[in-house]
Protein backbone atom coordinates (compact mmCIF):
# COMPACT_ATOMS: atom_id res chain seq x y z
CA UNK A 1 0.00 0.00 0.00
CA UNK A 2 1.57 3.14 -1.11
CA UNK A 3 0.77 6.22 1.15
CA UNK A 4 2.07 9.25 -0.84
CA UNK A 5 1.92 10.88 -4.28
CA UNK A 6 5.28 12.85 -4.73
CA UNK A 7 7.17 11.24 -7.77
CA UNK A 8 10.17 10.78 -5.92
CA UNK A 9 8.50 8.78 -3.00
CA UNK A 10 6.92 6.02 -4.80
CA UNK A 11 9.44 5.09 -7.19
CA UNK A 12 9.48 2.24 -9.29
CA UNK A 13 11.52 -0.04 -7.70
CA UNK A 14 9.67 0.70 -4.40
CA UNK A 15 6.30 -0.29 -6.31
CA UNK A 16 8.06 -3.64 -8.00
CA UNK A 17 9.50 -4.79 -4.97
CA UNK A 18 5.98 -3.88 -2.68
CA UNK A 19 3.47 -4.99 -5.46
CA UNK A 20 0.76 -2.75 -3.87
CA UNK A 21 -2.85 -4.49 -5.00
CA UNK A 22 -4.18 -1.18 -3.85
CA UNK A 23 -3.05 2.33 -2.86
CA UNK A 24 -4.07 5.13 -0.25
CA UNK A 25 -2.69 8.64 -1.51
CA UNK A 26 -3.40 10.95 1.05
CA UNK A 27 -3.63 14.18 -0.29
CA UNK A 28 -5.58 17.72 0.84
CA UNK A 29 -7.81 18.93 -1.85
CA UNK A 30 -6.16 21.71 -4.07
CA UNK A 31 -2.99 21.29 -2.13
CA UNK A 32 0.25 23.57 -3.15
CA UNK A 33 2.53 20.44 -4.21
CA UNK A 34 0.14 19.52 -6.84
CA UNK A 35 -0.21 16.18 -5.33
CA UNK A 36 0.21 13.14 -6.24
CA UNK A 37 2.03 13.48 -9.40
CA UNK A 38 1.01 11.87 -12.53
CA UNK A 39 3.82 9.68 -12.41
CA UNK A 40 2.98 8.11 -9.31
CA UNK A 41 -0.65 7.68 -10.66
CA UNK A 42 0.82 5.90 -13.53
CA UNK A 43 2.95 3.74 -12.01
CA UNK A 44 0.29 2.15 -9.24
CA UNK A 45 -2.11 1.67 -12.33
CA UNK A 46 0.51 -0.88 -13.61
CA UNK A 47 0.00 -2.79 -10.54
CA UNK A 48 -2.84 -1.93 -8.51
CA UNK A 49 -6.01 -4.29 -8.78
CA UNK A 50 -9.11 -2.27 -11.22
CA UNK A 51 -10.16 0.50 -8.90
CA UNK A 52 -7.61 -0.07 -6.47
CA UNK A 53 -6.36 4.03 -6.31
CA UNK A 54 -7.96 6.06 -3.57
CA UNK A 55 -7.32 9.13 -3.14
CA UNK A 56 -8.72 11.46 -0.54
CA UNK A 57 -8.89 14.56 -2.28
CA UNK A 58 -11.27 13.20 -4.36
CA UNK A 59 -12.67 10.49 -2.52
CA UNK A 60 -12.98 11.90 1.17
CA UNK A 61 -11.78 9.88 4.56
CA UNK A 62 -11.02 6.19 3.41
CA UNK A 63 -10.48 3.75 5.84
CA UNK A 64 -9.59 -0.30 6.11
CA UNK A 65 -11.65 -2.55 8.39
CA UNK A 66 -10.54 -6.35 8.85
CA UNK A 67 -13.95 -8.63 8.07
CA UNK A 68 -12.73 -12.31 9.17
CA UNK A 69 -9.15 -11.82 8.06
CA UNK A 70 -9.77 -10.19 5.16
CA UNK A 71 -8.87 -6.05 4.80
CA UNK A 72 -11.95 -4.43 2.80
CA UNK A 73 -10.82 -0.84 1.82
CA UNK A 74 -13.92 1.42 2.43
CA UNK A 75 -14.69 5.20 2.10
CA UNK A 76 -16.61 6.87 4.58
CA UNK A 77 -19.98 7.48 3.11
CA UNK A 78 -20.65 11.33 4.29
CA UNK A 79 -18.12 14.04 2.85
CA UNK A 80 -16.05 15.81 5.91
CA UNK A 81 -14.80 19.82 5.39
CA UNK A 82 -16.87 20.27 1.81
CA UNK A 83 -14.54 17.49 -0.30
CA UNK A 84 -15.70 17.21 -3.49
């Protein structure tokens, strides 16, 4: 799981070696770093499941809950501080 969106954080060999099924870029909405860089977005798509990129700018407080030993990645249904 890959917790950042600079370019330089999230390189490829990181990704290759981690082979994230899904990632959690937490990011603030409009933020001054431009966040997370198209490069990182590319990369996870090479390796993260269909739909397997959330983002909180544009998908508001995500969390993961254990059901029976399985993680479910879920986003919390009611947008917090006007998130689009």
């Amino acid at each position: 799981m890959d917790t950042t969106g600079s370019a330089g954080s999230s390189t490829a060999d990181f990704i290759t070696k981690t082979s994230p099924e899904i990632a959690i870029i937490s990011v603030g909405i409009k933020n001054s770093y431009k966040h997370p860089s198209e490069i990182t977005i590319q990369r996870l798509l090479e390796v993260c499941r269909p739909n397997g990129i959330y983002r909180t700018d544009k998908d508001g407080t995500i969390y993961i809950v254990n059901i029976d030993g399985e993680n479910v990645v879920s986003k919390l249904k009611t947008k917090v501080n006007g998130g689009d």
